[in-house]
Protein backbone atom coordinates (compact mmCIF):
# COMPACT_ATOMS: atom_id res chain seq x y z
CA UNK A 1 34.62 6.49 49.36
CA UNK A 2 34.62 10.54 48.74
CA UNK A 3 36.52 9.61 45.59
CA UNK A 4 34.07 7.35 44.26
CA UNK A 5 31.33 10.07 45.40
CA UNK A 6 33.48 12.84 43.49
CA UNK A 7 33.32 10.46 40.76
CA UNK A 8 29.87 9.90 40.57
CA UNK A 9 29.11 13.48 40.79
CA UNK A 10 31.56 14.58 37.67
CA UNK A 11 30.11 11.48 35.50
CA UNK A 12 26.76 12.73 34.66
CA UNK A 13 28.66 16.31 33.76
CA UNK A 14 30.55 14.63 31.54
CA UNK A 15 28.21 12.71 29.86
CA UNK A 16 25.73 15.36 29.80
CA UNK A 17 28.90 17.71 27.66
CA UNK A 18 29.75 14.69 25.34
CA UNK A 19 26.18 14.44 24.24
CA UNK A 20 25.80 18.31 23.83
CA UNK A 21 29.17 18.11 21.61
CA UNK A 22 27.26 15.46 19.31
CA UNK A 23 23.71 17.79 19.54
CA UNK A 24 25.62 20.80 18.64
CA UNK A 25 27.71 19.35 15.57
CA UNK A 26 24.46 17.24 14.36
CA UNK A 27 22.60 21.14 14.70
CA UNK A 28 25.91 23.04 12.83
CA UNK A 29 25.87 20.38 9.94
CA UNK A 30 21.93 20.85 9.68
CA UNK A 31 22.27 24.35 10.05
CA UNK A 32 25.17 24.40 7.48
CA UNK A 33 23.05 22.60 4.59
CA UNK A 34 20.25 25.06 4.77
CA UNK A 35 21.74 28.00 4.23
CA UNK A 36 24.13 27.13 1.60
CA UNK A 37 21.27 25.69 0.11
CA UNK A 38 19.68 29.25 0.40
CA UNK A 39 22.49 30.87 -1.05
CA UNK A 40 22.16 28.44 -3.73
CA UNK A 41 18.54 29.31 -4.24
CA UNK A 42 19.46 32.96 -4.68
CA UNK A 43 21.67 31.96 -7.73
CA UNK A 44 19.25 29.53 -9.31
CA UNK A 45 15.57 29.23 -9.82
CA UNK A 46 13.92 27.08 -7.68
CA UNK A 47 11.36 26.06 -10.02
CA UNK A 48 14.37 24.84 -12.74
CA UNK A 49 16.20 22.82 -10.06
CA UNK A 50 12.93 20.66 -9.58
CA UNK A 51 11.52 21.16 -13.07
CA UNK A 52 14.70 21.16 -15.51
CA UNK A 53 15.79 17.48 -17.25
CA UNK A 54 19.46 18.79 -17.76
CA UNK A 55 22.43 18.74 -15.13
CA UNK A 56 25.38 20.58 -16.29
CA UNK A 57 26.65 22.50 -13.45
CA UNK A 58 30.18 22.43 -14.67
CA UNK A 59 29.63 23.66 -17.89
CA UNK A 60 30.33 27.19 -19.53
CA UNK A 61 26.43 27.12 -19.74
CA UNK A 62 25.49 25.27 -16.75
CA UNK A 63 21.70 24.26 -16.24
CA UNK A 64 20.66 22.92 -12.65
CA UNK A 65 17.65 20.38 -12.63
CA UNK A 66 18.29 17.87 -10.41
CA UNK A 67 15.58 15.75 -11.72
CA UNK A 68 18.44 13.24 -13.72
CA UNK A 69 20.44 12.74 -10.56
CA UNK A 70 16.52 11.90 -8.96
CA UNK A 71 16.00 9.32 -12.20
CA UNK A 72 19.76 7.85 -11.58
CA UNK A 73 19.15 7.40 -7.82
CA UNK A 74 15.98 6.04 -8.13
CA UNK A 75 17.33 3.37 -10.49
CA UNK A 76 20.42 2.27 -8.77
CA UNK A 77 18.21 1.58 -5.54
CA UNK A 78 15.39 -0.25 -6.90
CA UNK A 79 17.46 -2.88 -8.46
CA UNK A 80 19.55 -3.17 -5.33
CA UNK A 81 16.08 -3.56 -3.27
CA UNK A 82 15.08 -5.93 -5.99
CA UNK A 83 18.12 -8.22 -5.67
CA UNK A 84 18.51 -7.42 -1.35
CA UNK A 85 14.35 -8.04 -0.07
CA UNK A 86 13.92 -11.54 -1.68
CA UNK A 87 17.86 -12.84 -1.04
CA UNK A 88 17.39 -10.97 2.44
CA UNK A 89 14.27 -12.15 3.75
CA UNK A 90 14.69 -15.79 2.20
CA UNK A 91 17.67 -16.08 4.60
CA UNK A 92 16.52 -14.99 7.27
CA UNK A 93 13.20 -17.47 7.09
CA UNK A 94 15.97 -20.15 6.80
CA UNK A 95 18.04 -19.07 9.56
CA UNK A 96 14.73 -18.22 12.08
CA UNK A 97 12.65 -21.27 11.23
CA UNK A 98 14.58 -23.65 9.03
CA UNK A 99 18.42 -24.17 10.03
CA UNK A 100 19.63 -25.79 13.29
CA UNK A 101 20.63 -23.53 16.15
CA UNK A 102 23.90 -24.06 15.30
CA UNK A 103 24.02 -23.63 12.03
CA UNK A 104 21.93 -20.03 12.24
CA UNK A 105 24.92 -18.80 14.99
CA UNK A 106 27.20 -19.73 12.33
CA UNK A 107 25.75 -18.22 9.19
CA UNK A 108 24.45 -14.62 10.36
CA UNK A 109 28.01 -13.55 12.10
CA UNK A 110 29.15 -14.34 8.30
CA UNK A 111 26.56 -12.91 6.79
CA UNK A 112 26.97 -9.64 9.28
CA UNK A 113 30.44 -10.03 7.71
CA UNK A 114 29.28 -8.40 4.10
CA UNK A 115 28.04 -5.24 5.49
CA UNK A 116 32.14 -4.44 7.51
CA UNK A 117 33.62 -4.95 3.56
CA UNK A 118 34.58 -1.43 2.09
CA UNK A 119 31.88 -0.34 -0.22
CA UNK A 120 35.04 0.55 -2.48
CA UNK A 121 35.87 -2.94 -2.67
CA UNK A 122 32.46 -3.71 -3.18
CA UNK A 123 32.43 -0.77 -6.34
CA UNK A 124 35.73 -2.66 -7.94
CA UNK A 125 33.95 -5.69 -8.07
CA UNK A 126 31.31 -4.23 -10.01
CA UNK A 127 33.36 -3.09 -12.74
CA UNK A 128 36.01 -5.84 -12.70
CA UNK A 129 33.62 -8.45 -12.64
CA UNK A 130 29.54 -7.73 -13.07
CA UNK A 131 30.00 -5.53 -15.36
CA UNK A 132 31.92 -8.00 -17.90
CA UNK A 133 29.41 -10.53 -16.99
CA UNK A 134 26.48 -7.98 -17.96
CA UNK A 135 28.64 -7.14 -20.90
CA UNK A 136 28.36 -10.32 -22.17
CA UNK A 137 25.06 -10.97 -21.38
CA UNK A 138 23.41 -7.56 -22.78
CA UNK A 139 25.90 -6.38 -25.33
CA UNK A 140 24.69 -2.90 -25.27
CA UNK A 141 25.67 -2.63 -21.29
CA UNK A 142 28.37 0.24 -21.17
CA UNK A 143 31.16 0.20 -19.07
CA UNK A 144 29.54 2.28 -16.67
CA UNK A 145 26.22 1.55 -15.56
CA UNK A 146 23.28 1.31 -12.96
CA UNK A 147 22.85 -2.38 -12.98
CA UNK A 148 26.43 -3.05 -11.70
CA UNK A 149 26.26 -0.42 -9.24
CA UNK A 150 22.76 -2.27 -8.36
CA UNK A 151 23.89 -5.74 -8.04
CA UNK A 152 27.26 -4.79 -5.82
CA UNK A 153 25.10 -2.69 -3.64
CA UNK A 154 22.13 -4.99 -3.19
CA UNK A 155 25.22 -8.03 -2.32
CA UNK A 156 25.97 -5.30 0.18
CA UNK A 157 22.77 -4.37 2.00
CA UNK A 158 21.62 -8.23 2.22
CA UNK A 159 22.87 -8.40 6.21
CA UNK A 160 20.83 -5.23 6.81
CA UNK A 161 17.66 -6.87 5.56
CA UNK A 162 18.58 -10.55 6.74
CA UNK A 163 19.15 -9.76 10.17
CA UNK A 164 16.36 -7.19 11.07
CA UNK A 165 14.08 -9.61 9.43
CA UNK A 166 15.30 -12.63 11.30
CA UNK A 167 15.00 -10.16 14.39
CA UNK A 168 11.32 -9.65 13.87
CA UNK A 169 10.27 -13.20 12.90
CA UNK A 170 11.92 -14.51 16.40
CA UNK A 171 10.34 -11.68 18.16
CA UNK A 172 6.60 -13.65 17.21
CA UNK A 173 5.23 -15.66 20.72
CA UNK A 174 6.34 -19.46 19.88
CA UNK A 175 2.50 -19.49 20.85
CA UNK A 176 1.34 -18.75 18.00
CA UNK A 177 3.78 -21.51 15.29
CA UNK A 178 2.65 -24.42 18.52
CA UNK A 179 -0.88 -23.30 17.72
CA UNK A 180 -0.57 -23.46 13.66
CA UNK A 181 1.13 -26.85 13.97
CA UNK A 182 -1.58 -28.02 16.28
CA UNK A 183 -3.97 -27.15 13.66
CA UNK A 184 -2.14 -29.39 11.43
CA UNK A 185 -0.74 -26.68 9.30
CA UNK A 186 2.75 -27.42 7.42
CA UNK A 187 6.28 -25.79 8.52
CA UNK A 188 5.81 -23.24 5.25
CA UNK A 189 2.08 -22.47 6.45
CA UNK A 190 2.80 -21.68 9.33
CA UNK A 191 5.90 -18.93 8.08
CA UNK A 192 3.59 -18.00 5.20
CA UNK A 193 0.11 -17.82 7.12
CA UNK A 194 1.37 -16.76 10.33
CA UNK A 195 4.89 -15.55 10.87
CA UNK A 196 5.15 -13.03 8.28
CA UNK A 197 1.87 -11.46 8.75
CA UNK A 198 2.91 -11.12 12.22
CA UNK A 199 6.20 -9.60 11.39
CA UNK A 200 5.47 -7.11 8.88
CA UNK A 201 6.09 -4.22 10.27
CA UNK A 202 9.82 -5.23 11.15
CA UNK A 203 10.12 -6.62 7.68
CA UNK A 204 8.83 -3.36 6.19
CA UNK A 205 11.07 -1.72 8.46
CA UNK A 206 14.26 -3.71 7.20
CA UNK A 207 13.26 -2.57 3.39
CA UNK A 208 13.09 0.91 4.48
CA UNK A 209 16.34 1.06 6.45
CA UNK A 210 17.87 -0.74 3.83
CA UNK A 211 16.63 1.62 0.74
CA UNK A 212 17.80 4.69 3.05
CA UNK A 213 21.08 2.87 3.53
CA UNK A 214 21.20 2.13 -0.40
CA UNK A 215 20.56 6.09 -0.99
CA UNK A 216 23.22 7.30 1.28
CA UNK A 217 26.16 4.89 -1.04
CA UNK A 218 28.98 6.66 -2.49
CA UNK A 219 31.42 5.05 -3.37
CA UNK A 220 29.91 1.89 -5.47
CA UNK A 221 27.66 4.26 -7.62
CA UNK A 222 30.92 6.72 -8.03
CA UNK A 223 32.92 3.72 -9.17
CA UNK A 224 30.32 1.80 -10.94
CA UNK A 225 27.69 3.65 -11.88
CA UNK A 226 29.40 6.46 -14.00
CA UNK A 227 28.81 10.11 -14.12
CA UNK A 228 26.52 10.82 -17.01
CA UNK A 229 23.07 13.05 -15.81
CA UNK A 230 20.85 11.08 -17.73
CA UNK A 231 16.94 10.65 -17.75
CA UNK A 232 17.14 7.40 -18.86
CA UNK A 233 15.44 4.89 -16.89
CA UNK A 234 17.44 1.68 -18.56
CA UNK A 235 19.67 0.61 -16.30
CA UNK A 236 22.63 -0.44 -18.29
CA UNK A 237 23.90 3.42 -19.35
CA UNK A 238 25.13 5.00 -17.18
CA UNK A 239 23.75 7.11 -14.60
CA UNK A 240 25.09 10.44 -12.05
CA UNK A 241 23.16 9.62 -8.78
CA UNK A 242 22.79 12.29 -5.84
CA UNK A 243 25.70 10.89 -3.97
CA UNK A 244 27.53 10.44 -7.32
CA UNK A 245 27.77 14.09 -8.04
CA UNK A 246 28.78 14.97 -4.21
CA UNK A 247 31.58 12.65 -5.14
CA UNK A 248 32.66 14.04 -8.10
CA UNK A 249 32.04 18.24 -7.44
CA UNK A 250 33.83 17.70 -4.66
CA UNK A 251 37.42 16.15 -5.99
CA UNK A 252 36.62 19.37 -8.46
CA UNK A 253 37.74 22.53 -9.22
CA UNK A 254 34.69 24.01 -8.68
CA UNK A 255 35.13 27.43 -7.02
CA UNK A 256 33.52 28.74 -3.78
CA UNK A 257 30.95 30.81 -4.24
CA UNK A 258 29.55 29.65 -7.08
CA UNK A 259 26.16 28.11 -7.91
CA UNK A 260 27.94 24.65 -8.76
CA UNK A 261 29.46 25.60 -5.21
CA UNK A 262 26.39 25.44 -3.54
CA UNK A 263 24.56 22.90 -5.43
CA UNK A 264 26.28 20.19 -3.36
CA UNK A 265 24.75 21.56 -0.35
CA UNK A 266 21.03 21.78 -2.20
CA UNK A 267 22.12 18.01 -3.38
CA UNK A 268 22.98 17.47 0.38
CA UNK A 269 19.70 18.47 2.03
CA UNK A 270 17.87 16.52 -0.42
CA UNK A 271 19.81 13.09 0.69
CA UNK A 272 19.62 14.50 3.95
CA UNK A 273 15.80 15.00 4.28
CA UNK A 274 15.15 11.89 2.21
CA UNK A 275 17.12 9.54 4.66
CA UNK A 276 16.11 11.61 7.64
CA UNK A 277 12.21 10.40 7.05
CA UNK A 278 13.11 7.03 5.85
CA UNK A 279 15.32 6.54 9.37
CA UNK A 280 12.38 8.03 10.96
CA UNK A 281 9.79 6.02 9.44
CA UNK A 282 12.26 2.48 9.80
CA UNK A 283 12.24 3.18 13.31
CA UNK A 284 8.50 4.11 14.29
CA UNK A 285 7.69 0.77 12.89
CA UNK A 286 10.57 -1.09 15.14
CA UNK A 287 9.72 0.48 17.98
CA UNK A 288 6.24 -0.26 17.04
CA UNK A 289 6.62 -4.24 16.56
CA UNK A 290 8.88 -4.04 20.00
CA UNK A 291 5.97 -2.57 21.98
CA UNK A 292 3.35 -4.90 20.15
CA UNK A 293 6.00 -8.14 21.43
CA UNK A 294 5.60 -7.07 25.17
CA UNK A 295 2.19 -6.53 24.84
C-alpha cells in the first residue's frame, strides 16, 4: 500500500517533467526559427524576399524572393486538394451511408493503410510511373513536374480527408436521416439536403488539415516535383516548393553564416506559421462540430 501511495505521488512529477521536456523543445525550435530568420533579415531586404520573382540563393549573384517557391507550393497543393476532396469525401459518403457495416470496417483500416506508406515511395511512383503516363498524355510534361508531385500526394492525403469526413457525417443525430426519409426524401437527398449541410464544418475541417498536411510534404515534391524556382503557374514544368528547397540547401554545401544559411530558417517560419494557423483553424472547427453533436 505505501508503495502504491509513493507511486502515485511520483506519477504526476513525472508526467508533469515529460510534458515540460516537449513545451521546452516545441519553445527552442520556435525560438530557433525566429532569430535565424532575423539574422537572415539583416543580410537581405525584407521587402525583396516578399517582392522579388527570382530565387537563386546558391548563385555567385544570389537574389532571395521567395515568391517562386510561394507559386510552386501553391501549385503542387491545389492539384493534390483537387484530386484528394472529391475522391476523399465520395468515400467516405459510401462508407457512412452507403456500404454495409461490414464492408465500411473493412475498407477504412485499408484505406488508413495509404497514409503509413513512405511518402518516398509514394515520390518514386510519381516519376516511375505518373510521370510517363503524363508524358504521354501532354508531350510537353518534363521529367520533373508539379502534376506528378500533385497526383502522388493527393493518392496520399485521401485517408486524411476520407476518414475525418466519414467522422463528421456519423457524428449527425440518426434523427435527423429518420426524419428526411419520413418526408419521403431519397437516400442521396437526404446526404445531399441534410447530411452534408450538417457536417460542414468537419468536412471543411478535413480540407484544411489535409492542405496543411499537403504543405508540410518533402519528400514527393523533392523527388517529383524538381528544383527549378519558377513563376510559372503550369503545372507540368517543374517547380522548387518551400519544403523542396529545405530539402535541397540542406544536403548542400551551403556555409553557415551565410544568407543562403539562413534562408532555410526564413523558409522554415513561413511553413511553420502557415501550418501553425491552418492546424489551428482545422481544429477550432472540430472542436466546434464536437460541441454542436452534444448539444
Amino acid at each position: 500500500m505505501n508503495n502504491a501511495k509513493r507511486l502515485n505521488s511520483v506519477v504526476p512529477y513525472v508526467l508533469m517533467a515529460l510534458a515540460t521536456i516537449v513545451i521546452m523543445i516545441s519553445i527552442g525550435l520556435v525560438l530557433a526559427l525566429m532569430f535565424n530568420t532575423v539574422r537572415f533579415f539583416s543580410l537581405v531586404s525584407i521587402i525583396e524576399f516578399f517582392t522579388s520573382t527570382i530565387w537563386t540563393p546558391l548563385f555567385s549573384n544570389p537574389s532571395y524572393g521567395v515568391y517562386p517557391l510561394i507559386v510552386g507550393t501553391i501549385v503542387v497543393v491545389a492539384g493534390a486538394i483537387l484530386i484528394a476532396v472529391p475522391i476523399g469525401l465520395m468515400t467516405a459518403i459510401y462508407l457512412s451511408e452507403y456500404a454495409p457495416s461490414w464492408l465500411a470496417k473493412i475498407m477504412k483500416p485499408v484505406l488508413e493503410i495509404l497514409s503509413g506508406i513512405p511518402t518516398i515511395v509514394y515520390g518514386f511512383f510519381a516519376i516511375t510511373a505518373i510521370t510517363p503516363l503524363l508524358q504521354a498524355l501532354v508531350p510537353s510534361t518534363q521529367f520533373y513536374n508539379a502534376a506528378s508531385a500533385s497526383i502522388a500526394m493527393g493518392f496520399m492525403i485521401v485517408p486524411l480527408v476520407s476518414s475525418l469526413s466519414q467522422d463528421a457525417l456519423t457524428a449527425v443525430p440518426n434523427q435527423m436521416r429518420v426524419g428526411g426519409y419520413a418526408l419521403g426524401l431519397t437516400k442521396w437527398e437526404v446526404t445531399k439536403g441534410i447530411l452534408l449541410p450538417s457536417a460542414k464544418s468537419g468536412i471543411v475541417a478535413s480540407i484544411i488539415l489535409a492542405i496543411s498536411r499537403a504543405i508540410g510534404e518533402t519528400m514527393i515534391v523533392a523527388i517529383a516535383a524538381g528544383s527549378q524556382p519558377s513563376v510559372s503557374w503550369n503545372p507540368f514544368q517543374s517547380v522548387m516548393t518551400l519544403t523542396g528547397y529545405i530539402a535541397l540547401v540542406s544536403q548542400s554545401d551551403a556555409p553557415e553564416g551565410t544568407a543562403a544559411y539562413y534562408a532555410l530558417y526564413a523558409v522554415g517560419l513561413i511553413l511553420f506559421l502557415v501550418t501553425l494557423l491552418l492546424n489551428f483553424i482545422g481544429r477550432k472547427l472540430i472542436t466546434r462540430k464536437v460541441a454542436q453533436t452534444h448539444v
